[in-house]
N, C-alpha and C. Protein backbone atom coordinates (compact mmCIF):
# COMPACT_ATOMS: atom_id res chain seq x y z
N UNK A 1 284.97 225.44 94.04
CA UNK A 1 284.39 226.42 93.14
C UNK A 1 282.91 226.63 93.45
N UNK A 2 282.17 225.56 93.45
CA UNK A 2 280.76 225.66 93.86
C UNK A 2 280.35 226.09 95.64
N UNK A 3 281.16 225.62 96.03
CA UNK A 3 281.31 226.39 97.57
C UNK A 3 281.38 227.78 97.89
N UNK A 4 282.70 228.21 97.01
CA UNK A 4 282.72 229.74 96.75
C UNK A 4 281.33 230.65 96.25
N UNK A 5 280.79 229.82 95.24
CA UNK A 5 280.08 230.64 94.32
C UNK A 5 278.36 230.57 95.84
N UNK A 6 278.27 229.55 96.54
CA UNK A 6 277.11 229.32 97.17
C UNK A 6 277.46 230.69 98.33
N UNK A 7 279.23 230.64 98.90
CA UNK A 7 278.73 231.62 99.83
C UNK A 7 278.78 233.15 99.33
N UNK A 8 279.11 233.33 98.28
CA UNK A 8 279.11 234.59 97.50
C UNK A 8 277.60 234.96 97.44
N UNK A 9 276.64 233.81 97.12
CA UNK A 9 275.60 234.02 96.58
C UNK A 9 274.41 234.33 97.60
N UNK A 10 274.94 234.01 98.88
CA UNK A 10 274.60 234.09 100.06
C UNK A 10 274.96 235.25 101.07
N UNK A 11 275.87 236.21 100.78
CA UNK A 11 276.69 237.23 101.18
C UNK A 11 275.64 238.47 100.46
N UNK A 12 275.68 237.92 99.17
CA UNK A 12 274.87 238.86 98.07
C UNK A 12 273.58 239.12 98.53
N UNK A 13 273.21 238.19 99.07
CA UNK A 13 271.71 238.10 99.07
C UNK A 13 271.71 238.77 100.61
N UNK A 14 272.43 238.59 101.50
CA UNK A 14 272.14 239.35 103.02
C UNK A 14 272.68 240.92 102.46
N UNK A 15 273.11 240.97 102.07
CA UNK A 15 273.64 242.97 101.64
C UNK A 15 271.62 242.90 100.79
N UNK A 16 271.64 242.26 99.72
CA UNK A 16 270.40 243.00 99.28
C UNK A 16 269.29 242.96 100.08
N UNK A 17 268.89 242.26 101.19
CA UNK A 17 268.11 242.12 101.52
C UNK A 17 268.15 243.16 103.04
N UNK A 18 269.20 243.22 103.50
CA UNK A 18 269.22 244.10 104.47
C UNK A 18 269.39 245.50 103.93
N UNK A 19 269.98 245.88 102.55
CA UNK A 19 269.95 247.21 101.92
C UNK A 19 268.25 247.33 102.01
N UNK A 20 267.63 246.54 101.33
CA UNK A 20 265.87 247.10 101.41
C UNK A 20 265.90 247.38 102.43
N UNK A 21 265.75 246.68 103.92
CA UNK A 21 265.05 246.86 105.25
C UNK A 21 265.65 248.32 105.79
N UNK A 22 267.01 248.62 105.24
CA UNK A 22 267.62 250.24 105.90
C UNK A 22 267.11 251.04 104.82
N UNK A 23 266.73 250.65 103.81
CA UNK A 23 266.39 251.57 102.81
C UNK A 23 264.96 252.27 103.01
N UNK A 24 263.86 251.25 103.02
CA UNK A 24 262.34 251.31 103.66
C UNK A 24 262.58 251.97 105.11
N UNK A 25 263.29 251.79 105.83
CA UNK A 25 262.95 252.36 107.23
C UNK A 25 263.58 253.40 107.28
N UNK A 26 264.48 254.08 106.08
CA UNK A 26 264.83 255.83 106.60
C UNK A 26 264.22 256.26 105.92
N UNK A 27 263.49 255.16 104.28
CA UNK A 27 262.58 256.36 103.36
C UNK A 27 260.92 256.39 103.87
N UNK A 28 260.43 255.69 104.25
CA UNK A 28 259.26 255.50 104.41
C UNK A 28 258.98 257.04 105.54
N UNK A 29 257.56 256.56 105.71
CA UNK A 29 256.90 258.03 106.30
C UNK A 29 256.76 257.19 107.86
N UNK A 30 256.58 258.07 108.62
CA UNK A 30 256.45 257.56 109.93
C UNK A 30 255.53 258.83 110.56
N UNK A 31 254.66 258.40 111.05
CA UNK A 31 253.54 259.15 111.83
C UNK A 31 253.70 258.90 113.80
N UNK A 32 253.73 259.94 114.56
CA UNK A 32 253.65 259.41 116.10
C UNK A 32 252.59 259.98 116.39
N UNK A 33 251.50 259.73 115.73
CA UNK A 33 249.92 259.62 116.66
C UNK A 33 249.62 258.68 117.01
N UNK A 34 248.61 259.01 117.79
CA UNK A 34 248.60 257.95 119.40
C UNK A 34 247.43 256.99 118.82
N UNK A 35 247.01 257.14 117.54
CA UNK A 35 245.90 256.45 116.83
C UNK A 35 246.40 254.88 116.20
N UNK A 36 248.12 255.39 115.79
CA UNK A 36 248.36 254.51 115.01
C UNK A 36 249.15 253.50 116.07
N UNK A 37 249.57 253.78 117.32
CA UNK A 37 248.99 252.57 117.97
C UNK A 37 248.62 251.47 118.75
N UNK A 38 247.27 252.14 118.17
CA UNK A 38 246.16 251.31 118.25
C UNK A 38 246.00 249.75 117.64
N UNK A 39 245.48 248.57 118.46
CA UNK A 39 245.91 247.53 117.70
C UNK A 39 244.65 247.38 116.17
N UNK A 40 243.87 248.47 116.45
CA UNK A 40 243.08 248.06 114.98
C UNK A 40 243.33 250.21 114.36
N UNK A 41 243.04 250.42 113.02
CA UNK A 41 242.98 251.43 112.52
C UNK A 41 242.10 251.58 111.62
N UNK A 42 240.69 251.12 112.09
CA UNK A 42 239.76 251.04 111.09
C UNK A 42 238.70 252.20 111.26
N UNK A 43 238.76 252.84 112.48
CA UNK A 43 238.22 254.12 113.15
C UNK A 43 236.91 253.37 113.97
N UNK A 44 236.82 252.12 114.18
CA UNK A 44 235.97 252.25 114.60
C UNK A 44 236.54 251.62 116.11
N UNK A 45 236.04 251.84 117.08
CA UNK A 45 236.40 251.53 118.68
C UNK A 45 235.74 249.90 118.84
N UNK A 46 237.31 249.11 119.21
CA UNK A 46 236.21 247.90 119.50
C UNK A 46 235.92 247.60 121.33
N UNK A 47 234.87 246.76 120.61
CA UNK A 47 234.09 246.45 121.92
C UNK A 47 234.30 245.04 122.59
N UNK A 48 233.93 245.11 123.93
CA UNK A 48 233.94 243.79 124.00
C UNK A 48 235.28 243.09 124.33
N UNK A 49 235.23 241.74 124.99
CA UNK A 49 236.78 241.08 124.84
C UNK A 49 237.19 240.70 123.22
N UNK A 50 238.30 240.86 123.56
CA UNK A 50 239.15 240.31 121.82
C UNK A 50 238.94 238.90 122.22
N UNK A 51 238.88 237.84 123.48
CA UNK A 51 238.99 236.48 123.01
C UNK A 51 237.39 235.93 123.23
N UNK A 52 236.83 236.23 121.86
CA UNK A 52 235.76 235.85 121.60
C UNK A 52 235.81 234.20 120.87
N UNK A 53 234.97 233.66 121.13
CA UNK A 53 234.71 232.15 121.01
C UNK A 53 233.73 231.70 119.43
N UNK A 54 235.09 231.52 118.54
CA UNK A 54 234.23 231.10 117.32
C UNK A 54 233.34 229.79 116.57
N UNK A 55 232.71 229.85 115.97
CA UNK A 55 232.54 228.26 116.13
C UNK A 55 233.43 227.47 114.97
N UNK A 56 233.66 226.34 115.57
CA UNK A 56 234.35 225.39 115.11
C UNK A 56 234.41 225.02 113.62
N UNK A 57 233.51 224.87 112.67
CA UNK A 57 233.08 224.97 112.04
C UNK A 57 233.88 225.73 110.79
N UNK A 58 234.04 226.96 111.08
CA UNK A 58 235.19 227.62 110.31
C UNK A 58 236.51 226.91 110.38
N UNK A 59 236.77 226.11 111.11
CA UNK A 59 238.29 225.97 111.56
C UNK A 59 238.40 224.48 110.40
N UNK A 60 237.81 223.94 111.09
CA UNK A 60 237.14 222.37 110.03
C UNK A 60 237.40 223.18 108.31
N UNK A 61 236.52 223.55 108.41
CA UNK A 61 235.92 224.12 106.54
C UNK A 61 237.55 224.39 106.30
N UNK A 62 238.16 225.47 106.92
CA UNK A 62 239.46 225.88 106.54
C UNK A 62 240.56 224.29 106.47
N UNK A 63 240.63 223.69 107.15
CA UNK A 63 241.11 222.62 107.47
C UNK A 63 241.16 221.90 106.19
N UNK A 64 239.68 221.22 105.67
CA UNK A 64 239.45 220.91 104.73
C UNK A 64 239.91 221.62 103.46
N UNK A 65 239.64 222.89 103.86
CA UNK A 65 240.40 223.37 102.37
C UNK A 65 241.78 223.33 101.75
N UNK A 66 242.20 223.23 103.39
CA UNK A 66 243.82 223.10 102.97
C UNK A 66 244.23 221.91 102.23
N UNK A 67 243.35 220.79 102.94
CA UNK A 67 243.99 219.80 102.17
C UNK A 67 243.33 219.10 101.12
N UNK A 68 242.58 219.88 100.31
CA UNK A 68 242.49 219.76 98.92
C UNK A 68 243.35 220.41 98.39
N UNK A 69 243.75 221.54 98.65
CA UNK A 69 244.51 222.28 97.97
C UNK A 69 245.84 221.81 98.22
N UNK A 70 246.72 221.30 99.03
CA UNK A 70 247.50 220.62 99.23
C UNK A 70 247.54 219.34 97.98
N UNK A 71 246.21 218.88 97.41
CA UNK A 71 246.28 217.88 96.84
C UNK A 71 246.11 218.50 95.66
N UNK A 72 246.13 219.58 95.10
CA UNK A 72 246.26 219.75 93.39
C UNK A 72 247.73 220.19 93.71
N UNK A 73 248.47 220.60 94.75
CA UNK A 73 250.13 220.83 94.41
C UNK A 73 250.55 219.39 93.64
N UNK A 74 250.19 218.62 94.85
CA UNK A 74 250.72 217.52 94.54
C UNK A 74 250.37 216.95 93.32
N UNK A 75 248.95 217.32 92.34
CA UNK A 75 248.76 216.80 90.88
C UNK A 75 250.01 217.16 90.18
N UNK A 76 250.15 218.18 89.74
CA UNK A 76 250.85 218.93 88.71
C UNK A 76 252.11 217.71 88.31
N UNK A 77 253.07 217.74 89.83
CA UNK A 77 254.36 216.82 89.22
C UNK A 77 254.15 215.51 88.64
N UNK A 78 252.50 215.11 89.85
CA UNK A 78 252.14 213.82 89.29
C UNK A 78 252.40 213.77 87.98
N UNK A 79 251.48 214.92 87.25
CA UNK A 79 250.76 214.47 85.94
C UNK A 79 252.20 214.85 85.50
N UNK A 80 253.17 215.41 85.71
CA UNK A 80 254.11 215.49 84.80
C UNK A 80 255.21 213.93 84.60
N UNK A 81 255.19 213.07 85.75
CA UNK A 81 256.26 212.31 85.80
C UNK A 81 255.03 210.74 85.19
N UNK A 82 253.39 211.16 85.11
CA UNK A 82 252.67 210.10 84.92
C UNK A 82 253.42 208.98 84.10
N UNK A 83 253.90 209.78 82.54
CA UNK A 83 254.44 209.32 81.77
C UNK A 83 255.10 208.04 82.00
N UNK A 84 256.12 208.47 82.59
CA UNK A 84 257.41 207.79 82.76
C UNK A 84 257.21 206.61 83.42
N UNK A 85 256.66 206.99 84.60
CA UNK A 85 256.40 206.11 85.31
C UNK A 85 255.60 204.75 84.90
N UNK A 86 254.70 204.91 84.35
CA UNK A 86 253.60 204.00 84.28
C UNK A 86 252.51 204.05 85.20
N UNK A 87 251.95 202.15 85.23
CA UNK A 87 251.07 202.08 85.87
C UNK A 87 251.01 202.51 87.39
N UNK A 88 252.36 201.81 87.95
CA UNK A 88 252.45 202.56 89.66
C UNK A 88 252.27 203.90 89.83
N UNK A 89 251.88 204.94 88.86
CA UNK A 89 252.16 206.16 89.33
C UNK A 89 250.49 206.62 89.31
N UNK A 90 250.03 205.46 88.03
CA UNK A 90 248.49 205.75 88.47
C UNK A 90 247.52 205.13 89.44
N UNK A 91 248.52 203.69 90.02
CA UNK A 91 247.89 203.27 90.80
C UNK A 91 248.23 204.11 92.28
N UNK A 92 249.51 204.89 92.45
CA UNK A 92 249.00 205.51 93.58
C UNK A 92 248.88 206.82 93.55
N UNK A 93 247.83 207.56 92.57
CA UNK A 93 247.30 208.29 92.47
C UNK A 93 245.91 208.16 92.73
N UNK A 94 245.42 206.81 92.66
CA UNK A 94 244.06 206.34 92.97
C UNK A 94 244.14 205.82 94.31
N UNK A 95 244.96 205.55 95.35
CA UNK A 95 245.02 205.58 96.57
C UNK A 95 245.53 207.03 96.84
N UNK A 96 245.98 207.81 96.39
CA UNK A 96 246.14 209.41 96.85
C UNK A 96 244.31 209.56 97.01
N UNK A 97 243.75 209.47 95.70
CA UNK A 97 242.38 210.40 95.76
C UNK A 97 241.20 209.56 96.53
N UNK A 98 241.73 208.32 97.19
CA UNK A 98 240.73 207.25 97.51
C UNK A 98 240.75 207.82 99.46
N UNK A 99 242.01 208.03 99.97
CA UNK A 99 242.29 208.76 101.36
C UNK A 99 241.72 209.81 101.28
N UNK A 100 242.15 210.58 100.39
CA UNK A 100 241.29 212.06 100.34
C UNK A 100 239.41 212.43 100.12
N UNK A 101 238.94 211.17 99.47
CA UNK A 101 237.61 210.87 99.68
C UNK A 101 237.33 210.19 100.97
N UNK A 102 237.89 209.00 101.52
CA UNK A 102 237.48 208.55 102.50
C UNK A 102 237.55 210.01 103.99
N UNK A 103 238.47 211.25 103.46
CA UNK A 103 238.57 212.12 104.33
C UNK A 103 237.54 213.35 104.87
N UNK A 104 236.99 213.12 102.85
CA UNK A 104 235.98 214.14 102.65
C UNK A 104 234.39 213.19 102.96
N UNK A 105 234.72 212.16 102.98
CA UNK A 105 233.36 211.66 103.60
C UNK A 105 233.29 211.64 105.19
N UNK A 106 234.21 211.58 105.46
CA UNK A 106 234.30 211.55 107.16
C UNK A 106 234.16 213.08 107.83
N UNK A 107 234.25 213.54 106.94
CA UNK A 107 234.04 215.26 107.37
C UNK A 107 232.11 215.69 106.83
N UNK A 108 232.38 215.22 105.89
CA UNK A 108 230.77 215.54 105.08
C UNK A 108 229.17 214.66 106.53
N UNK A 109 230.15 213.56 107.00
CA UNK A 109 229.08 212.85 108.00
C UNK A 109 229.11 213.95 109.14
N UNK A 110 230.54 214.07 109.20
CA UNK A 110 230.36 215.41 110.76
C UNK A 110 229.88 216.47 110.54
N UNK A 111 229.74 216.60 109.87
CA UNK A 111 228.61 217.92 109.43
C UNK A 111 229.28 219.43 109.13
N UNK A 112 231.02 218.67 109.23
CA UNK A 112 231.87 219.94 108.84
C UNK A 112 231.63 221.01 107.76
N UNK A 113 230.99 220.36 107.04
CA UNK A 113 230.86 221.21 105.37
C UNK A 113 229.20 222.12 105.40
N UNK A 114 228.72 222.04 106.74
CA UNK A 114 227.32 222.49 106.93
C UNK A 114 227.82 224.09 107.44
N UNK A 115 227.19 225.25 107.03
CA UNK A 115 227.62 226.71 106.99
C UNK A 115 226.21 227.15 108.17
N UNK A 116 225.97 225.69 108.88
CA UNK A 116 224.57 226.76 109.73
C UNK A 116 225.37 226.88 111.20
């Protein structure tokens, strides 16, 4: 019964999802100027090589951001199962945020978090 109902539900979902993609591509508008393309459409002509050399710096900062933000996903269930759990759930929540400082200090010495 649950087999049935998974590939039904799965059958359903390729008809709706391929109905959008034929639906959007005979209703939509389509233009054949030689503008559109172009790999940018901002009107302005670029210059220069595209593999320009950024600094590092951005890549780090982004890096870092991810994995803070990676670490409030991970709060939420924390704080929801804190309860239950007890003390183990706060003791490794204080080795969660103790890696993630020892991470943000090791980045803060490299000078990752510096915008010059």
């Amino acid at each position: 019964m649950e087999s049935e109902s998974l590939i039904l539900f799965f059958i359903v979902a390729l008809i709706l999802v391929g109905g959008a993609i034929i639906f959007s591509t005979l209703v939509a508008p389509s233009s054949l100027n030689p503008v559109k393309s172009e790999p940018y459409e901002c009107g302005i002509p670029s210059e220069g090589p595209a593999w320009i050399q950024f600094n590092v710096g951005y890549y780090l900062f982004a890096i870092i951001y991810l994995v803070f933000d990676v670490e409030t996903v991970f709060l939420f269930p924390w704080g929801v199962v804190m309860k239950s759990i007890g003390m183990r759930a706060f003791i490794e929540i204080i080795i969660f945020f103790f890696i993630l400082g020892l991470g943000l200090l090791y980045a803060w010495k490299k000078g990752a978090l510096k915008w010059v």
